[in-house]
N, C-alpha and C. Protein backbone atom coordinates (compact mmCIF):
# COMPACT_ATOMS: atom_id res chain seq x y z
N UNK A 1 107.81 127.27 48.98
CA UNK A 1 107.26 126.11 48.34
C UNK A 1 108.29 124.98 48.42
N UNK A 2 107.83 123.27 48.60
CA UNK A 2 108.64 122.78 48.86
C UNK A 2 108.86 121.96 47.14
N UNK A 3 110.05 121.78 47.79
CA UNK A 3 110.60 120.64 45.94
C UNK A 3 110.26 119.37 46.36
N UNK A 4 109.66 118.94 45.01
CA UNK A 4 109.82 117.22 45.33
C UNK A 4 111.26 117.13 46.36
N UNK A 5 112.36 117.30 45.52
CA UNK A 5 113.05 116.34 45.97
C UNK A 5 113.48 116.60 47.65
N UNK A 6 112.81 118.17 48.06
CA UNK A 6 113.34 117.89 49.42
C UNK A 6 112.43 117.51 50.34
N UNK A 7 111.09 117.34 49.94
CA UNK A 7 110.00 116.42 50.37
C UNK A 7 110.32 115.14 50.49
N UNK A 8 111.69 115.09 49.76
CA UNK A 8 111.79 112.70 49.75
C UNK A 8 112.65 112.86 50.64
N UNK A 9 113.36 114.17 51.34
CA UNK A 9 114.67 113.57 52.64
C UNK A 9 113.76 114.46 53.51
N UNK A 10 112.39 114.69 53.94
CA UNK A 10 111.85 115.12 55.11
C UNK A 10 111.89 113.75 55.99
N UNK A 11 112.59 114.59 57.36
CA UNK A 11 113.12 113.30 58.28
C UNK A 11 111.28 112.85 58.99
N UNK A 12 111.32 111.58 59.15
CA UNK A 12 110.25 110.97 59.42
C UNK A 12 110.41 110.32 60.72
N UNK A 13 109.57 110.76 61.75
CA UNK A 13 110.19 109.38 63.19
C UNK A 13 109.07 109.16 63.93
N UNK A 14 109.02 108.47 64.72
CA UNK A 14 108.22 108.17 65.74
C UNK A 14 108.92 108.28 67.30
N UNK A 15 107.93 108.37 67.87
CA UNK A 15 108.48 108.27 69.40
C UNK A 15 107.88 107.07 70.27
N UNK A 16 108.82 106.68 71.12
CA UNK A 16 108.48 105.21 71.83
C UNK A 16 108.51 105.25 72.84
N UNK A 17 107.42 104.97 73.81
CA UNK A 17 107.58 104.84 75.33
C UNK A 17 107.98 103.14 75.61
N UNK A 18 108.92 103.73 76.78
CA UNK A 18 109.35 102.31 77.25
C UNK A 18 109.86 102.58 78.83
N UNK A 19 109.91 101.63 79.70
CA UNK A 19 110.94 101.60 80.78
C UNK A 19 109.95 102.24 81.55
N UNK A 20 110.62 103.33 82.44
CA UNK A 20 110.27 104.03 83.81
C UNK A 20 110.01 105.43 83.48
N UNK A 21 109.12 105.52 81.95
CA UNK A 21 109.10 106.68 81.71
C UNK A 21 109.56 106.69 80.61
N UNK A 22 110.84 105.96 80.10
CA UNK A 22 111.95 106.72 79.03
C UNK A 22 110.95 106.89 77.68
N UNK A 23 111.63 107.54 76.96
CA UNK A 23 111.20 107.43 75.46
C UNK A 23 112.60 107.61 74.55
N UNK A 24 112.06 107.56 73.14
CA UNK A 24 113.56 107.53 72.36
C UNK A 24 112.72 107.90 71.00
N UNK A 25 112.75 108.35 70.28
CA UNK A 25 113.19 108.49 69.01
C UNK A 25 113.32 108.05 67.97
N UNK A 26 112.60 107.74 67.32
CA UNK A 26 113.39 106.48 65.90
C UNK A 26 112.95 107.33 65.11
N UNK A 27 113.70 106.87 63.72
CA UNK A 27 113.95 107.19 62.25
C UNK A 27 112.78 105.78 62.06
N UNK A 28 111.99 106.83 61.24
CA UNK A 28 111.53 105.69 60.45
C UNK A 28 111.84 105.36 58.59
N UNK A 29 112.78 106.03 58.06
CA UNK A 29 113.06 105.80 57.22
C UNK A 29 113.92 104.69 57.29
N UNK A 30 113.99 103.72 57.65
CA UNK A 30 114.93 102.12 57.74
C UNK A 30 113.58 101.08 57.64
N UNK A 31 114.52 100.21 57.64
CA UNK A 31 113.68 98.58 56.97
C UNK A 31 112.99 98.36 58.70
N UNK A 32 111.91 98.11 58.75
CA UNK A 32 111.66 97.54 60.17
C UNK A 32 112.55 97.01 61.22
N UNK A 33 113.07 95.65 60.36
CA UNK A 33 113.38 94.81 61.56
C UNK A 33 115.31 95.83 62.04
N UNK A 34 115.32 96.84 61.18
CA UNK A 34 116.34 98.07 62.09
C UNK A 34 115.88 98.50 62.99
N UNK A 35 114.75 98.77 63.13
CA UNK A 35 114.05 99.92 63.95
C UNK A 35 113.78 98.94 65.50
N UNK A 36 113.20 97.55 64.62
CA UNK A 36 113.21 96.84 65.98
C UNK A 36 114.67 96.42 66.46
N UNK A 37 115.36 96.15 66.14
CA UNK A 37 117.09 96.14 66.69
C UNK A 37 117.12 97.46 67.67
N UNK A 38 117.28 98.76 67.08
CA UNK A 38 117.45 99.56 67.73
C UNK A 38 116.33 99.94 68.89
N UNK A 39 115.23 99.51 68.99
CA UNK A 39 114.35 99.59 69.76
C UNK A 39 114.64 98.53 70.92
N UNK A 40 115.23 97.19 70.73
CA UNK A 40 114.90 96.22 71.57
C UNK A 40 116.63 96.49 72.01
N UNK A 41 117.72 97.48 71.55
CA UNK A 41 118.83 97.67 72.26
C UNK A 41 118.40 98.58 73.19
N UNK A 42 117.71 100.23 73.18
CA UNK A 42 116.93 101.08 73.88
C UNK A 42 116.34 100.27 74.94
N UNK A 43 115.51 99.28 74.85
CA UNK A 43 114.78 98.55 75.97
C UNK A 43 115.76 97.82 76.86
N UNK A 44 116.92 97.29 76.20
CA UNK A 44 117.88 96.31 76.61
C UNK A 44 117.01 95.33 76.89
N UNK A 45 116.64 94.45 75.97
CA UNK A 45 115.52 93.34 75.63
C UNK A 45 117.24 92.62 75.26
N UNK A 46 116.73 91.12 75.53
CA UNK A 46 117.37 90.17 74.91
C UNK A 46 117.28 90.20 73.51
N UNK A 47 118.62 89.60 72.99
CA UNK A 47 119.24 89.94 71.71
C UNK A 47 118.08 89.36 70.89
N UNK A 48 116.97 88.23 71.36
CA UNK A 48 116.45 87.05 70.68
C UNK A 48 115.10 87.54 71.15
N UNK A 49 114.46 88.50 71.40
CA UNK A 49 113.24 88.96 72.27
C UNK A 49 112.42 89.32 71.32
N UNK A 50 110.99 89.30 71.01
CA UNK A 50 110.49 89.58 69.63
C UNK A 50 110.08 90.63 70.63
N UNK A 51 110.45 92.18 69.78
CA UNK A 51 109.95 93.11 70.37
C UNK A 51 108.58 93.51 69.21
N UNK A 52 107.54 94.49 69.61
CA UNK A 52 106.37 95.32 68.81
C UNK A 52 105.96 96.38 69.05
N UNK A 53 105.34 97.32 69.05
CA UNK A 53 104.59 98.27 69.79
C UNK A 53 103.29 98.25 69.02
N UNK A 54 102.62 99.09 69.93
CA UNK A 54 101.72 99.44 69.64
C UNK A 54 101.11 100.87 69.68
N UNK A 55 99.95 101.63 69.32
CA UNK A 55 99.46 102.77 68.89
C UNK A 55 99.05 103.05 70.61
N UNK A 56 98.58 104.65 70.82
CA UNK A 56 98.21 105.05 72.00
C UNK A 56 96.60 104.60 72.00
N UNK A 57 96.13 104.20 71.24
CA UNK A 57 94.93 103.66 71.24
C UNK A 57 94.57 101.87 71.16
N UNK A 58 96.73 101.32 71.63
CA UNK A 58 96.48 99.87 71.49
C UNK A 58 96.52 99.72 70.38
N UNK A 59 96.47 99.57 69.47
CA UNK A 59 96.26 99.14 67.87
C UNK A 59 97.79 98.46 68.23
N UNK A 60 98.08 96.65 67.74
CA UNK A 60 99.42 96.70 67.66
C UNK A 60 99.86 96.48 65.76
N UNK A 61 101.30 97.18 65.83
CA UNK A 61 101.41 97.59 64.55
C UNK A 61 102.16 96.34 63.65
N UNK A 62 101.70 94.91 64.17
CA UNK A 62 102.48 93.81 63.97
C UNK A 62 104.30 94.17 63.05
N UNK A 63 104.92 94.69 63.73
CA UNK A 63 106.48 95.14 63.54
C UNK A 63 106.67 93.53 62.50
N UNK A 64 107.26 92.36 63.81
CA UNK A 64 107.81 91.65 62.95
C UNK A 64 106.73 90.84 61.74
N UNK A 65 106.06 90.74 61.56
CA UNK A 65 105.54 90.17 60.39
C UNK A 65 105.88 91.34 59.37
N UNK A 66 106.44 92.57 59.39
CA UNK A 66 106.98 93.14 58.25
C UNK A 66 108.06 93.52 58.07
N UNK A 67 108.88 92.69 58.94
CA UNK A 67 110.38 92.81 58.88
C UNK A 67 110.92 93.52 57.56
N UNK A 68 110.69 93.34 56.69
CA UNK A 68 111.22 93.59 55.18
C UNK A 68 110.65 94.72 54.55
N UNK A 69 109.77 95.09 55.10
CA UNK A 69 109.52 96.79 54.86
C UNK A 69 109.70 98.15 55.69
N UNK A 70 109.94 98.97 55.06
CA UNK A 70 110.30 100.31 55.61
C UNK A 70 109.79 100.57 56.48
N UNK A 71 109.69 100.67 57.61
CA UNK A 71 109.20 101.19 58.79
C UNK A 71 107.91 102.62 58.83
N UNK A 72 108.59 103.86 57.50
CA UNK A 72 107.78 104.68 57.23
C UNK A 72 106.20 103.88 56.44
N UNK A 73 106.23 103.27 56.30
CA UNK A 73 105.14 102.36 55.03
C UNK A 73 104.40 101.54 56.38
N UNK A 74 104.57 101.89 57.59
CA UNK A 74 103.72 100.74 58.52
C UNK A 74 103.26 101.96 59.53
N UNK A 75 104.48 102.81 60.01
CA UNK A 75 104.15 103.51 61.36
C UNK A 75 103.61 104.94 60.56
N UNK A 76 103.04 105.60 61.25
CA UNK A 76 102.22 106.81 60.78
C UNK A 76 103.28 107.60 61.46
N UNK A 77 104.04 109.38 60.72
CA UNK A 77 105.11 110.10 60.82
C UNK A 77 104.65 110.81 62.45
N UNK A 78 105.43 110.91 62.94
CA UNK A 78 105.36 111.79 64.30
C UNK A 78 104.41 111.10 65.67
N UNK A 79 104.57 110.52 65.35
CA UNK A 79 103.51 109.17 66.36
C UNK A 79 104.01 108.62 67.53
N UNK A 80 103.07 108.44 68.93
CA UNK A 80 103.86 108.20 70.08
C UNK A 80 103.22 106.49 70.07
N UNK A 81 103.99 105.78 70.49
CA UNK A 81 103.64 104.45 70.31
C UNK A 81 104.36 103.74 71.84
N UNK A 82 104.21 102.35 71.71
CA UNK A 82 104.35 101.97 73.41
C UNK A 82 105.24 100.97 72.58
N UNK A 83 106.22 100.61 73.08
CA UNK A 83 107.07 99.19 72.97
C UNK A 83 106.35 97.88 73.67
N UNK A 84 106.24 96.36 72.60
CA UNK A 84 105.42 95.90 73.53
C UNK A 84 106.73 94.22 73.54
N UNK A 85 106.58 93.83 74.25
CA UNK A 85 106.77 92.04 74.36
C UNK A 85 106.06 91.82 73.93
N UNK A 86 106.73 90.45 72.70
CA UNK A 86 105.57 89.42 72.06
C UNK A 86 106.02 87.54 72.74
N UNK A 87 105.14 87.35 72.99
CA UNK A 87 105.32 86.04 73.90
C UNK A 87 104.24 84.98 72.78
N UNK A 88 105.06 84.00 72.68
CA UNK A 88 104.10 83.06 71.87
C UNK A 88 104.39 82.95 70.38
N UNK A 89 103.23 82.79 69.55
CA UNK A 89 103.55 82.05 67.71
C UNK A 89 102.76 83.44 67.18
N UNK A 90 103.64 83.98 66.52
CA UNK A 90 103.40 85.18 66.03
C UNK A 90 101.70 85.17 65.06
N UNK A 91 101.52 83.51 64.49
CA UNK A 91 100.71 82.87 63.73
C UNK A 91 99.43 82.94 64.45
N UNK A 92 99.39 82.50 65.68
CA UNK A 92 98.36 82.32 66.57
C UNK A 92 98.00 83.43 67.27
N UNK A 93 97.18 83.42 68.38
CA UNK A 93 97.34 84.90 69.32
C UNK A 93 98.50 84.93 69.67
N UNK A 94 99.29 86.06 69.93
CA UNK A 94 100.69 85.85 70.75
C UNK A 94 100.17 86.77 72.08
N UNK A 95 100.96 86.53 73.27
CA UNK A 95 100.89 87.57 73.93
C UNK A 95 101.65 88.68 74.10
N UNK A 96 100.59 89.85 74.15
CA UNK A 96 101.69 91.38 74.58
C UNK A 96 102.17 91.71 75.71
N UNK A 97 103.04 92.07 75.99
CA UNK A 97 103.20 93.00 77.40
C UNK A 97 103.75 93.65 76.97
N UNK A 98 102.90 95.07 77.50
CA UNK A 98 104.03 96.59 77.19
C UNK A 98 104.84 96.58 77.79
N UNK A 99 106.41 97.54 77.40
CA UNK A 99 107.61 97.17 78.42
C UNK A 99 107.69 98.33 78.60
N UNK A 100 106.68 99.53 78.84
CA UNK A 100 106.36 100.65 79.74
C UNK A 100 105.62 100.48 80.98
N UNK A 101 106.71 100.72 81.86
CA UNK A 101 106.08 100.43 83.41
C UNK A 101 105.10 100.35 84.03
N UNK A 102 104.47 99.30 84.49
CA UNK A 102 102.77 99.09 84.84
C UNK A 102 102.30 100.51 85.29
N UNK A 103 103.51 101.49 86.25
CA UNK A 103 102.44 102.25 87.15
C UNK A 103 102.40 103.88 85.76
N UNK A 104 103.11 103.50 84.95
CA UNK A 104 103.17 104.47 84.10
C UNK A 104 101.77 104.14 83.14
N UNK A 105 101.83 102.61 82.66
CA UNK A 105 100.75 102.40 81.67
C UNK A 105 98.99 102.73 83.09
N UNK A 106 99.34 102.09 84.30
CA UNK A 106 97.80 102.72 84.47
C UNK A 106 97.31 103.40 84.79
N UNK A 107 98.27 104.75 84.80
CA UNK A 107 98.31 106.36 84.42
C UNK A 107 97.37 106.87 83.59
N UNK A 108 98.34 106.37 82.55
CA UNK A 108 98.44 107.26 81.18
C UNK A 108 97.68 106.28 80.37
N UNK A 109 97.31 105.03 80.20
CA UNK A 109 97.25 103.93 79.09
C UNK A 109 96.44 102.93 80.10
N UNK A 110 95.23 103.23 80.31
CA UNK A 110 94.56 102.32 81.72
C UNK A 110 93.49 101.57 80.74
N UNK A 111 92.83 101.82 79.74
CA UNK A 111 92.32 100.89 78.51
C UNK A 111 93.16 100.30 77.51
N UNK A 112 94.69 100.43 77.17
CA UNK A 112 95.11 99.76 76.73
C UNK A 112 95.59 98.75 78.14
N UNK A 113 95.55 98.99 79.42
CA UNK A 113 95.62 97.88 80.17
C UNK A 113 95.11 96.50 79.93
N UNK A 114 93.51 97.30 80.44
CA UNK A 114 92.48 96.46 80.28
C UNK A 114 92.23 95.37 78.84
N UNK A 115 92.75 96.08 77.57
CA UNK A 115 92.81 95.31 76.54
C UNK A 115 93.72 94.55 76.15
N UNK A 116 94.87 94.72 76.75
CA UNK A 116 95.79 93.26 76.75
C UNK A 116 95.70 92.10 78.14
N UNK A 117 94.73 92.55 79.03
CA UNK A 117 94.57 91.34 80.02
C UNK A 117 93.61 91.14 79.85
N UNK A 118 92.35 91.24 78.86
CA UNK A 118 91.36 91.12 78.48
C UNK A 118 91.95 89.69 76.99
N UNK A 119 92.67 90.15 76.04
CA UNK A 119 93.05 89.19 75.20
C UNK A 119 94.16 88.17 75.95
N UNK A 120 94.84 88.61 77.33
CA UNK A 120 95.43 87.56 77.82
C UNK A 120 94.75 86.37 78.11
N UNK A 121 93.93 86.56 79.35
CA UNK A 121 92.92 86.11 80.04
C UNK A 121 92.28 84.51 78.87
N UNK A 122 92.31 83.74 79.79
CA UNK A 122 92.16 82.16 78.62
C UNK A 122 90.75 82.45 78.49
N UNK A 123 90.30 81.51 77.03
CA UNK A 123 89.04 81.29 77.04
C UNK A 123 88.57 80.92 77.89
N UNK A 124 87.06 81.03 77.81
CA UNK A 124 85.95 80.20 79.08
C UNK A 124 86.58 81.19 80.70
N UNK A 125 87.73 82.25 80.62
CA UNK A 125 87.93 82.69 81.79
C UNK A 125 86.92 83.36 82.29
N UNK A 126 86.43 83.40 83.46
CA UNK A 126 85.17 84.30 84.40
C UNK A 126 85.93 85.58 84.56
N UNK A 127 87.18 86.27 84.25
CA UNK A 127 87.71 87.15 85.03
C UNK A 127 86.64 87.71 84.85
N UNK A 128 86.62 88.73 83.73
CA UNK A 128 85.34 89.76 83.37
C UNK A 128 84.16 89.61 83.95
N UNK A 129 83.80 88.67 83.54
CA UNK A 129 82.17 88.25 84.54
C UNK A 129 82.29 88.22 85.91
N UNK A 130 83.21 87.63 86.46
CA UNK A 130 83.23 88.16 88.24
C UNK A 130 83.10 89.41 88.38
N UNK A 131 83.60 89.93 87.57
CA UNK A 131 84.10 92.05 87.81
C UNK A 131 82.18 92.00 87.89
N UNK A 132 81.63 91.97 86.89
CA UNK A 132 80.94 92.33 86.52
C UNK A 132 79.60 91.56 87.67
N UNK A 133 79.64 90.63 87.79
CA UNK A 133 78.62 89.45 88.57
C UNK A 133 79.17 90.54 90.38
N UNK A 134 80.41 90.98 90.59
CA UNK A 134 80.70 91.44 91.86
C UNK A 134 79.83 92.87 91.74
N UNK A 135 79.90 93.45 90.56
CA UNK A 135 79.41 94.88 90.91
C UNK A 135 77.59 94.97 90.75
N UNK A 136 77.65 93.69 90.35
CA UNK A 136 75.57 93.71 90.19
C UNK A 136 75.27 93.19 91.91
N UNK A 137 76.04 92.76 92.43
CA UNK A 137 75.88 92.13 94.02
C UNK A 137 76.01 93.37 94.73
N UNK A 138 77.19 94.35 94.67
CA UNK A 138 76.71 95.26 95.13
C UNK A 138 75.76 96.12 95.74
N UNK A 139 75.75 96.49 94.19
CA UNK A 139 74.22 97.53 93.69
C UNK A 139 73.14 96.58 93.88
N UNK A 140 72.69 95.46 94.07
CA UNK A 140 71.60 94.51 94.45
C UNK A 140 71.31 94.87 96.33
N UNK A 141 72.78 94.85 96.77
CA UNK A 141 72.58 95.00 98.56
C UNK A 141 72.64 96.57 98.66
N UNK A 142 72.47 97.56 98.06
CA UNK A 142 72.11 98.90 98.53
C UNK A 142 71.08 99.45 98.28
């Protein structure tokens, strides 16, 4: 049976894909914006780089807007998550890019592709609708 008190030092972490494959490890018992330090040294991101990740299902876990809370209180315990680039006003849309290697993300992570060049992609953009207007032309000529 466990004791409270050794239930409050059960180690808590997450795991992070990044790079050419790599992953790493974090403690999530620290204040966020630790976790992102030590995450955006792991990436070797510029000192000034707003790093984030996100969930294997994409969900991003907006890191810095909770700089000031515990990391365990945001990320769910034992969890594989993607390191992402945040580009832009954290206020507005910002943009993501995962900093796990394209040929790794359209492997393993080929709908979280699609859903950050889907929220990239400007308003009024046709990308989608060409995809879509090309594959009804198709199936129209067979």
């Amino acid at each position: 049976m466990t004791t409270e008190t050794e239930s409050q030092f059960t180690p808590t972490f997450v795991t992070v894909k990044y790079g050419e494959g790599e992953s790493c490890i974090l403690n999530t018992q620290c204040k966020v914006i630790l976790l992102m330090d030590a995450l955006r040294t792991r990436c070797k991101a510029q000192l000034d780089a707003v790093i984030d990740v996100c969930g294997e299902d994409g969900s991003v876990k907006e890191l810095p807007k909770n700089a000031n809370k515990y990391a365990c209180q945001i990320l769910a315990d034992r969890t594989t998550l993607i390191a992402l680039s945040v580009e832009g006003e954290l206020s507005a849309s910002p943009k993501y890019t995962p900093l796990l290697a394209p040929k790794h993300m359209q492997v393993h992570y080929p709908t979280i592709v699609a859903q950050f060049e889907e929220k990239a992609a400007p308003k009024g953009s046709k990308g989608k609708s060409n995809a879509a207007a090309r594959k009804k032309k198709v199936a129209t000529k067979k």
